[in-house]
PDB file of N, CA and C in Angstrom:
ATOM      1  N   UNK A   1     -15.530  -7.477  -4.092  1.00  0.00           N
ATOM      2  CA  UNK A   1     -16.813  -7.201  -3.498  1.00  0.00           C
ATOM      3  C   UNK A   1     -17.636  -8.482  -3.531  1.00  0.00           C
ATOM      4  N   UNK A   2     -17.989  -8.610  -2.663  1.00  0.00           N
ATOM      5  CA  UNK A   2     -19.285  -9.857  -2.483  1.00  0.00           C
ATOM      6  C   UNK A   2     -20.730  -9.724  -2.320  1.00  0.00           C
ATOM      7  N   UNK A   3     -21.608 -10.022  -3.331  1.00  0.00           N
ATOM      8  CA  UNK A   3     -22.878  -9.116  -3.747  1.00  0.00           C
ATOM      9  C   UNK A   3     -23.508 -10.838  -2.685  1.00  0.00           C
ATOM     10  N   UNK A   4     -24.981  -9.779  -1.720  1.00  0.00           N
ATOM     11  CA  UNK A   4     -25.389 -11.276  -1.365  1.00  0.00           C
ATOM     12  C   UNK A   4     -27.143 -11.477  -1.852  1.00  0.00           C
ATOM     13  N   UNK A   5     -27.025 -11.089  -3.210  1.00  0.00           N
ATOM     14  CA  UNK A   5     -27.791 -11.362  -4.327  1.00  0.00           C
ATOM     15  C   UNK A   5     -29.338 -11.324  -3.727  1.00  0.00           C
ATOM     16  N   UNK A   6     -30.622 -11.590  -3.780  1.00  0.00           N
ATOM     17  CA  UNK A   6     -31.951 -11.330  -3.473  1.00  0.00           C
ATOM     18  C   UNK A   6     -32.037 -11.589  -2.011  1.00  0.00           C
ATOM     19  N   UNK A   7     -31.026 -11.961  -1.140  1.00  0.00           N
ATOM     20  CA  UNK A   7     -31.298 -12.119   0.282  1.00  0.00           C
ATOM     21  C   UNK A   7     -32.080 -10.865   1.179  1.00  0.00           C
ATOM     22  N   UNK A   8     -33.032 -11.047   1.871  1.00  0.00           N
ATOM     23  CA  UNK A   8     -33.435  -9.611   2.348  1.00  0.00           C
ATOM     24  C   UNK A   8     -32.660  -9.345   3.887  1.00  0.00           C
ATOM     25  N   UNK A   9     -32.376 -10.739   4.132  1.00  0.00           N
ATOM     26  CA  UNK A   9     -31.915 -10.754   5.900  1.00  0.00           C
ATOM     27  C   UNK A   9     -30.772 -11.481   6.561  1.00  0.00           C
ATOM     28  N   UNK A  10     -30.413 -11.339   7.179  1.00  0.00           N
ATOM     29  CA  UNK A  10     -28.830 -11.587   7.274  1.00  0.00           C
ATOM     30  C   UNK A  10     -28.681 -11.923   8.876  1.00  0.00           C
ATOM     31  N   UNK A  11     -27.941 -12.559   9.551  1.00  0.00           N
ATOM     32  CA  UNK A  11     -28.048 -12.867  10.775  1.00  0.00           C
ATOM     33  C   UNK A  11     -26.830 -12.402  11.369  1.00  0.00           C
ATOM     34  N   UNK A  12     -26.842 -12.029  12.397  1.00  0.00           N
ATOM     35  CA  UNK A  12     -25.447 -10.908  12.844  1.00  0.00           C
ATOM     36  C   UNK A  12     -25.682 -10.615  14.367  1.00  0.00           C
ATOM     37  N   UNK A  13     -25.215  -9.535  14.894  1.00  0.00           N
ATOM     38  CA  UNK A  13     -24.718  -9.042  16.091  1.00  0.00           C
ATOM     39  C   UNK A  13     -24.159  -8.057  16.132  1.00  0.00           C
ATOM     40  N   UNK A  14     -24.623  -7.480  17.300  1.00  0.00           N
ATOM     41  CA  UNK A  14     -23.812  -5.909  17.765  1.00  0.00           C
ATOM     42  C   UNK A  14     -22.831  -6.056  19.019  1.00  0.00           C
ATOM     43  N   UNK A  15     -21.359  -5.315  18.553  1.00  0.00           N
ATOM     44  CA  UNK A  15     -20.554  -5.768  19.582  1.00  0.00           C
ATOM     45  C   UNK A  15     -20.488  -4.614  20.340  1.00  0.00           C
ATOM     46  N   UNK A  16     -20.402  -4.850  21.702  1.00  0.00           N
ATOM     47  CA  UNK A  16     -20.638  -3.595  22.935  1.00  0.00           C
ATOM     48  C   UNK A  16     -19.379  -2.672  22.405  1.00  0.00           C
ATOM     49  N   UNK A  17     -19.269  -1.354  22.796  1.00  0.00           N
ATOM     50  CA  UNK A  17     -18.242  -0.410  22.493  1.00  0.00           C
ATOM     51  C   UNK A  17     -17.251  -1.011  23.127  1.00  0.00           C
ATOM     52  N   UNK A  18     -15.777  -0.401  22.695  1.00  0.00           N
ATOM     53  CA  UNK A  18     -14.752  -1.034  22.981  1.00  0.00           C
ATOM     54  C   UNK A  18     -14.331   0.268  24.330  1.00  0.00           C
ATOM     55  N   UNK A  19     -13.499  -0.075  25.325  1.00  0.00           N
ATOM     56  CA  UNK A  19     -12.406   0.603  25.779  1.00  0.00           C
ATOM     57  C   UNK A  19     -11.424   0.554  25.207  1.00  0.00           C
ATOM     58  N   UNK A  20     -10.917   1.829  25.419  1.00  0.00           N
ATOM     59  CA  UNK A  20      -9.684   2.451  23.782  1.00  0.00           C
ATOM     60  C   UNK A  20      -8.328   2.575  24.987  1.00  0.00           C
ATOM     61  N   UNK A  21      -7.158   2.069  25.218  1.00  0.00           N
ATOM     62  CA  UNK A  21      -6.539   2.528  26.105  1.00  0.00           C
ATOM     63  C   UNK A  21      -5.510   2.786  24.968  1.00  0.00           C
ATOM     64  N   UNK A  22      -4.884   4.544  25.821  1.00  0.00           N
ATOM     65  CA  UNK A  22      -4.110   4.930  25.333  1.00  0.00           C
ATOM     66  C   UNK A  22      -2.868   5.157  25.949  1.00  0.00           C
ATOM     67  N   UNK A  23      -1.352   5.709  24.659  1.00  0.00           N
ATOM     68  CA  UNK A  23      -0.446   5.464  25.334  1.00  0.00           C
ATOM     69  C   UNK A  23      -0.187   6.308  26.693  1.00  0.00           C
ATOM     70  N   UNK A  24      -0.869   7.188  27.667  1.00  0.00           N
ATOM     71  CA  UNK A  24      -0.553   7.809  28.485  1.00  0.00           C
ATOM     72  C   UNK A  24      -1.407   6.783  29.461  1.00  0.00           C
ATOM     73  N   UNK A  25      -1.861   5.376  29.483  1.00  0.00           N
ATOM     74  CA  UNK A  25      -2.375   4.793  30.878  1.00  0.00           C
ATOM     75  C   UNK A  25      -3.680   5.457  30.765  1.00  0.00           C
ATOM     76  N   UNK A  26      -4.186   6.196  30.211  1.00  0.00           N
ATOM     77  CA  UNK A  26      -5.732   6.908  30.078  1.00  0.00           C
ATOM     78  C   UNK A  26      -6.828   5.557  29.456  1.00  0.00           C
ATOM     79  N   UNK A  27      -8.013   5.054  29.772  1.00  0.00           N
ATOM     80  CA  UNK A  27      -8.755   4.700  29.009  1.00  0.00           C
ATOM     81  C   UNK A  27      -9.964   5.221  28.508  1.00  0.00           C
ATOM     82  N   UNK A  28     -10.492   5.158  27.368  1.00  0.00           N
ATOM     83  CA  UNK A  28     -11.669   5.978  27.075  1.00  0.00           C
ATOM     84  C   UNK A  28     -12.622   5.175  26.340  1.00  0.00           C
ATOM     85  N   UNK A  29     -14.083   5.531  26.663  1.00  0.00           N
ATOM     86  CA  UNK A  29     -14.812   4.639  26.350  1.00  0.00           C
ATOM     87  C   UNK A  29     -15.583   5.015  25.251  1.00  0.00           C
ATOM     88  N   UNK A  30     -16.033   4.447  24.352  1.00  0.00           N
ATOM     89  CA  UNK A  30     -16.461   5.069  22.834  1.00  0.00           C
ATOM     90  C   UNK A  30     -17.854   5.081  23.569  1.00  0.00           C
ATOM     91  N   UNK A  31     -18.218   6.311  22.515  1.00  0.00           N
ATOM     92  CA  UNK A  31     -19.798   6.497  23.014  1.00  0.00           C
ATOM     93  C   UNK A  31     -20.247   7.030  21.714  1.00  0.00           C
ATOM     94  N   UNK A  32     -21.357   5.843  21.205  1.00  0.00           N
ATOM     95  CA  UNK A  32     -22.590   6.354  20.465  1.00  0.00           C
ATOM     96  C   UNK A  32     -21.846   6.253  19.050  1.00  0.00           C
ATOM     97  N   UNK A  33     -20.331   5.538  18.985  1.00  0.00           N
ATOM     98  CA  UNK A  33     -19.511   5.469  17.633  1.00  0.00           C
ATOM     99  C   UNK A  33     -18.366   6.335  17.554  1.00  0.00           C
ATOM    100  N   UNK A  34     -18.666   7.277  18.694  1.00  0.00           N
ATOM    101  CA  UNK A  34     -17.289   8.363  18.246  1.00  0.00           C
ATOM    102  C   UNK A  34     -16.681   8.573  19.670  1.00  0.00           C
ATOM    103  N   UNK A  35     -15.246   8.645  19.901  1.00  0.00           N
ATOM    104  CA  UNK A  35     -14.180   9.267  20.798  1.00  0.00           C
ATOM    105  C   UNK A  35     -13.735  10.229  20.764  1.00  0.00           C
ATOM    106  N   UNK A  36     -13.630  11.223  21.427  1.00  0.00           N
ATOM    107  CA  UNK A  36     -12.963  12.172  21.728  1.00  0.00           C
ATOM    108  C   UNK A  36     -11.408  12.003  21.998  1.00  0.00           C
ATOM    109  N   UNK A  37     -10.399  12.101  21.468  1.00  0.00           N
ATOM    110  CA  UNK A  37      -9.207  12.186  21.565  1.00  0.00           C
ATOM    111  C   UNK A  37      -8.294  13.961  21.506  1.00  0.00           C
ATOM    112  N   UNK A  38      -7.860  14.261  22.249  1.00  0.00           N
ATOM    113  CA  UNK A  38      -6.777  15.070  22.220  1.00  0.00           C
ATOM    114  C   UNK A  38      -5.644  14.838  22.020  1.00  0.00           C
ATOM    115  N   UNK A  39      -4.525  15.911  21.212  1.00  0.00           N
ATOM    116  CA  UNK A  39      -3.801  15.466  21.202  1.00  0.00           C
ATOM    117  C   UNK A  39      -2.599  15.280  21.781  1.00  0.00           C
ATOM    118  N   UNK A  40      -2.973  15.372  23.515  1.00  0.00           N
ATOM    119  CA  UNK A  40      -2.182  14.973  24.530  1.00  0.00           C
ATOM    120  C   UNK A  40      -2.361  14.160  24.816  1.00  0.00           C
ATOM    121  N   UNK A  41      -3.320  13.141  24.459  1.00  0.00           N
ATOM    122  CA  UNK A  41      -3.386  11.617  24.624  1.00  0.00           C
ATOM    123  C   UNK A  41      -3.762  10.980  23.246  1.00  0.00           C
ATOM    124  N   UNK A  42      -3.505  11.202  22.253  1.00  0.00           N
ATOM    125  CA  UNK A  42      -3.779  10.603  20.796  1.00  0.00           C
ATOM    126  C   UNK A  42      -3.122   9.466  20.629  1.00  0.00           C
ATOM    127  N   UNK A  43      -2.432   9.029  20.838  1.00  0.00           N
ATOM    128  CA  UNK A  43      -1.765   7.606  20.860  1.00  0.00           C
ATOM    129  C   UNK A  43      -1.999   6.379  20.847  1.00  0.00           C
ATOM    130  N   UNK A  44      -1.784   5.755  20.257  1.00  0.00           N
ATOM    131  CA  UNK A  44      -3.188   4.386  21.530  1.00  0.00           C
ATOM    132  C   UNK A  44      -1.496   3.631  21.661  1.00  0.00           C
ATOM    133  N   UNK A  45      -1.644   2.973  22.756  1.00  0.00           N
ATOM    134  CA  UNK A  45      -1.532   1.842  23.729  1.00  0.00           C
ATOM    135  C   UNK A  45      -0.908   0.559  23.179  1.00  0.00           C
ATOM    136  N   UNK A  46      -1.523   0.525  22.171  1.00  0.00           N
ATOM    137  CA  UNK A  46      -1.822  -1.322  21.761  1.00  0.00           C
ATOM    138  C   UNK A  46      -2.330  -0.749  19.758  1.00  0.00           C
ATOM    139  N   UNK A  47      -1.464   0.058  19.252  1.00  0.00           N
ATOM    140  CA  UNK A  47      -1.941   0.381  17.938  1.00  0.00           C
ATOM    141  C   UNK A  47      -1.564  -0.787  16.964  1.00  0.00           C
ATOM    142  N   UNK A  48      -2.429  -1.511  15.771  1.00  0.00           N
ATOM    143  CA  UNK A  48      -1.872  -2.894  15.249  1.00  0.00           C
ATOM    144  C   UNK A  48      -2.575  -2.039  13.755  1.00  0.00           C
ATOM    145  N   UNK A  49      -3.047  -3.202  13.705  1.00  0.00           N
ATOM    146  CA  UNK A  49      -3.585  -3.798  12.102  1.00  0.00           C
ATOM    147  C   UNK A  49      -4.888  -4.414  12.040  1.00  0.00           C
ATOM    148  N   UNK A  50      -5.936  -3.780  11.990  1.00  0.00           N
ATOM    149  CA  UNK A  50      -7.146  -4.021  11.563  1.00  0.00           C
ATOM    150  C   UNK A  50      -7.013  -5.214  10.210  1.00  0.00           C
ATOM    151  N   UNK A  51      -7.485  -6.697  10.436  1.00  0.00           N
ATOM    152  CA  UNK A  51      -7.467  -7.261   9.048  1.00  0.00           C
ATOM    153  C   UNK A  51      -8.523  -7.763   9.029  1.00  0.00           C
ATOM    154  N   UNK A  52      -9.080  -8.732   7.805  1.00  0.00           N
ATOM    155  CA  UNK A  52     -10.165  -9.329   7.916  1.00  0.00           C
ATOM    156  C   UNK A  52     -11.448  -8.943   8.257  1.00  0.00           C
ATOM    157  N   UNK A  53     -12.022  -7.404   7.555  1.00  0.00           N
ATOM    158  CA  UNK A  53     -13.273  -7.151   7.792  1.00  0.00           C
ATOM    159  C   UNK A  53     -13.842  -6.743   6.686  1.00  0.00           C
ATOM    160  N   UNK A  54     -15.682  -6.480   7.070  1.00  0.00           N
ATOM    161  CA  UNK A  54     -16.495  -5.792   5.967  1.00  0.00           C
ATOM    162  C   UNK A  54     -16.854  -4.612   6.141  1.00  0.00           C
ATOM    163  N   UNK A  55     -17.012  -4.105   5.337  1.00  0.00           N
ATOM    164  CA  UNK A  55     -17.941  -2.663   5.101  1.00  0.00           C
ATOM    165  C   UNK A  55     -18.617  -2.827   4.292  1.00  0.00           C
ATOM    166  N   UNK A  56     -20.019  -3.365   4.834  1.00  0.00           N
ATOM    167  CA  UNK A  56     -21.164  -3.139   4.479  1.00  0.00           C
ATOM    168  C   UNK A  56     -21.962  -1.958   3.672  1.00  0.00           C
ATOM    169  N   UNK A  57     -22.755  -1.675   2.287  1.00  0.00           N
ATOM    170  CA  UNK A  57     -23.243  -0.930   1.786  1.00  0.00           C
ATOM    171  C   UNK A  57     -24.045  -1.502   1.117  1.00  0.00           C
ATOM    172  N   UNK A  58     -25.062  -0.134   0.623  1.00  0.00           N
ATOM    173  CA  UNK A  58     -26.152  -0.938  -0.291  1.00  0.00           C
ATOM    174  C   UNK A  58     -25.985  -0.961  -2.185  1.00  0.00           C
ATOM    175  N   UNK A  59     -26.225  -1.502  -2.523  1.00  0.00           N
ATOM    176  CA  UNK A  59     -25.975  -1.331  -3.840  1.00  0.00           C
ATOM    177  C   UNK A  59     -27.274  -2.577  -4.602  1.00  0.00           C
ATOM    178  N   UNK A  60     -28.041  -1.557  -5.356  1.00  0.00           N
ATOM    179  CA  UNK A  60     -28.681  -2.392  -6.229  1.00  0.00           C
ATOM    180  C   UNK A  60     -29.585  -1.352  -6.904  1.00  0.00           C
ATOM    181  N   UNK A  61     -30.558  -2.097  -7.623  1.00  0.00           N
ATOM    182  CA  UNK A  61     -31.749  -0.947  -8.779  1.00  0.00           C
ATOM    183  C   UNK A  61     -32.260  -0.226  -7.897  1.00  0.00           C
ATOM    184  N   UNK A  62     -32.021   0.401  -6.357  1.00  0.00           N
ATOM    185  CA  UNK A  62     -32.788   1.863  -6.271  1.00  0.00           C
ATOM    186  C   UNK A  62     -31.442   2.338  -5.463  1.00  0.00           C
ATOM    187  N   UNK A  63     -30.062   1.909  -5.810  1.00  0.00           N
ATOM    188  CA  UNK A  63     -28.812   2.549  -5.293  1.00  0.00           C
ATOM    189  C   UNK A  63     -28.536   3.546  -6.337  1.00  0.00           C
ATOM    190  N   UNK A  64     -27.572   4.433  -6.424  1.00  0.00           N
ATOM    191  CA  UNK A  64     -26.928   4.901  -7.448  1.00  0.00           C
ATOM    192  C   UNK A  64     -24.979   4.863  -6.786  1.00  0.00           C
ATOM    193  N   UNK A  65     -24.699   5.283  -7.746  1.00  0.00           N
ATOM    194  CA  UNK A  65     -22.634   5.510  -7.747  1.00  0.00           C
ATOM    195  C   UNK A  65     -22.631   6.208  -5.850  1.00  0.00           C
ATOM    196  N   UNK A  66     -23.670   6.962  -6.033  1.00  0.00           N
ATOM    197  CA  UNK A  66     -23.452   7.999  -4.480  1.00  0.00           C
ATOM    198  C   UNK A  66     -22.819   6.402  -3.500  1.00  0.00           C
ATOM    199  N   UNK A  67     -23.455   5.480  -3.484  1.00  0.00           N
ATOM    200  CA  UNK A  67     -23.127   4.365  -2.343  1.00  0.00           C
ATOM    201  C   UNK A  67     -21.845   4.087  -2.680  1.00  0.00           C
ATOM    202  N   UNK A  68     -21.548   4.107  -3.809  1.00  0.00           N
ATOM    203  CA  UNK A  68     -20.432   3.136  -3.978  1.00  0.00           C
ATOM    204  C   UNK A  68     -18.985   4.628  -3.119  1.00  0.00           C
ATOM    205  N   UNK A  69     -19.467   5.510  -3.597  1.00  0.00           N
ATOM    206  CA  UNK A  69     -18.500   6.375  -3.848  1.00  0.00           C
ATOM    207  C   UNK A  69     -18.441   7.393  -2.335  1.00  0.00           C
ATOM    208  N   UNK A  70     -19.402   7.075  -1.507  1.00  0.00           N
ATOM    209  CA  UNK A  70     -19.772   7.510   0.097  1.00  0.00           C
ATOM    210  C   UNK A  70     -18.683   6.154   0.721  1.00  0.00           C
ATOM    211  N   UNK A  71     -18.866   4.673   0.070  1.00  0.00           N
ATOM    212  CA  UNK A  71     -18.135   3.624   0.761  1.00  0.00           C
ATOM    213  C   UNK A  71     -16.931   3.972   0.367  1.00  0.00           C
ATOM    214  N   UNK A  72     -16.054   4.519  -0.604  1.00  0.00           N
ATOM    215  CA  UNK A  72     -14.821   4.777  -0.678  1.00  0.00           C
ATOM    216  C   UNK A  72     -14.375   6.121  -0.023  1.00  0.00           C
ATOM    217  N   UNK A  73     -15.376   6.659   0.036  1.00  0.00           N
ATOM    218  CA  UNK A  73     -14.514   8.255   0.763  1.00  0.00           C
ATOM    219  C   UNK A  73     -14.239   7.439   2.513  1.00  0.00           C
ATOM    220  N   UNK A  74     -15.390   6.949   2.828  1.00  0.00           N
ATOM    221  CA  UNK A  74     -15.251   6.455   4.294  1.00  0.00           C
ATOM    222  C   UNK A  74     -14.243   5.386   4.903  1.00  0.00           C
ATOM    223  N   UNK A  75     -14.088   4.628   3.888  1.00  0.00           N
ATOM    224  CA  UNK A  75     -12.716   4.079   4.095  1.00  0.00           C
ATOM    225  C   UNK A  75     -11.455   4.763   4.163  1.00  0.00           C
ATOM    226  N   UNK A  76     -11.566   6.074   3.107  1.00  0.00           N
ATOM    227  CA  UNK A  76     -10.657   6.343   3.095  1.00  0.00           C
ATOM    228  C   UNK A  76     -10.043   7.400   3.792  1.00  0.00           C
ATOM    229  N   UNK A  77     -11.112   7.711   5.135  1.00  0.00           N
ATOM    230  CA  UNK A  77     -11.334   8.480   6.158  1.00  0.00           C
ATOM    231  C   UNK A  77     -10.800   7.613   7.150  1.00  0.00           C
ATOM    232  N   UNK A  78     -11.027   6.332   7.612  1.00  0.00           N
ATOM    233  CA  UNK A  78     -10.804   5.427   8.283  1.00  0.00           C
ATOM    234  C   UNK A  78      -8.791   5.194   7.956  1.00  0.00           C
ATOM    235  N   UNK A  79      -8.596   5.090   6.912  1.00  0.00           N
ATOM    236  CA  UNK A  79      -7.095   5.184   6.552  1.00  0.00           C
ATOM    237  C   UNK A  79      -6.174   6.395   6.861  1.00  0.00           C
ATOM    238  N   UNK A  80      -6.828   7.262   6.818  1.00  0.00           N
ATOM    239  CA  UNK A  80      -6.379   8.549   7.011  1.00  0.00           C
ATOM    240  C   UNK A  80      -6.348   8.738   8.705  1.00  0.00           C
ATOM    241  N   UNK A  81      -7.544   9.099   9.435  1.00  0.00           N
ATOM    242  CA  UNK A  81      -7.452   8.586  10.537  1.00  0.00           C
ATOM    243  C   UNK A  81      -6.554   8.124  11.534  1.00  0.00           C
ATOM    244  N   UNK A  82      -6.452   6.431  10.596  1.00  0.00           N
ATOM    245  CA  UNK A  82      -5.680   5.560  11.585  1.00  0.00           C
ATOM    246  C   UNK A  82      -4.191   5.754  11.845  1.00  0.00           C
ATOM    247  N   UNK A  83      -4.082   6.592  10.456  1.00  0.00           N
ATOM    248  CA  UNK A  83      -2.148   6.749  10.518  1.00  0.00           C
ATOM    249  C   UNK A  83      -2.076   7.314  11.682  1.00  0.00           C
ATOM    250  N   UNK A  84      -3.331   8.665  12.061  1.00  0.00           N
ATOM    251  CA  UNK A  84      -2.860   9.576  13.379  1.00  0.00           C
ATOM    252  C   UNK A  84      -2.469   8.694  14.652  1.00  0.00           C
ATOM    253  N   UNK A  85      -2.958   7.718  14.536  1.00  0.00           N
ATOM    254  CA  UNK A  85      -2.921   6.592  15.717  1.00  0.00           C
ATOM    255  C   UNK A  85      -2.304   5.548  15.667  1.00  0.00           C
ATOM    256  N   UNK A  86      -1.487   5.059  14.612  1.00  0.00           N
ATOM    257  CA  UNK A  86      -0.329   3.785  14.423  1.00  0.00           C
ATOM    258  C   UNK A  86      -1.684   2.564  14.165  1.00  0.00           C
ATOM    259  N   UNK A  87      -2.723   2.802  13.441  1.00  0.00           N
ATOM    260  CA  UNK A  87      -3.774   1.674  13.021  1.00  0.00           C
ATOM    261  C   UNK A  87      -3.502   1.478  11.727  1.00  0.00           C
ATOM    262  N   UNK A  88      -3.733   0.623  11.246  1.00  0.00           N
ATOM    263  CA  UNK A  88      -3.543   0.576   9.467  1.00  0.00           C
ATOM    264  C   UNK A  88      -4.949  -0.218   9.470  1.00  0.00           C
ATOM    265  N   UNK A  89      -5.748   0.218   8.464  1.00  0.00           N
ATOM    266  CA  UNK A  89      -6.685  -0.942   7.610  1.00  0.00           C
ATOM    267  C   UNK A  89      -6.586  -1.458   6.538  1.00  0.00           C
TER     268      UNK A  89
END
């Protein structure tokens, strides 16, 4: 974990939603964070390996365990998830 100690602000960017193409030639466009998938097209296309990222949370004197322990269930939603789709994180 990498704590970024009394900083209040951070400089960054929002990346536009992705098009998700799946293995039936279908593409679908994420909206608002979430896709709709069935599972007549659940597949993706182009399924790899997510590497090299963060998940961001808060943690400090007005956090409690709930953050730490909301950031591990959600990852581990994201893992679970991805198997349905040939993604690994």
């Amino acid at each position: 974990m990498y704590e970024i100690g009394n900083a209040k602000k951070m400089n960054g960017f929002i990346l536009p939603p992705p098009n998700v193409e799946l293995g039936n030639n279908h593409v679908k466009t994420v909206n608002k964070g979430a896709i709709m998938l069935g599972k007549e097209n659940s597949l993706l296309k182009h399924a790899g390996e997510i590497k090299n990222w963060i998940f961001i949370y808060s943690v400090g004197k007005n956090s409690s365990d709930k953050d730490t322990n909301d950031a591990d269930d959600a990852f581990d939603t994201l893992n679970k998830a991805g198997e349905a789709y040939g993604v690994k994180f």
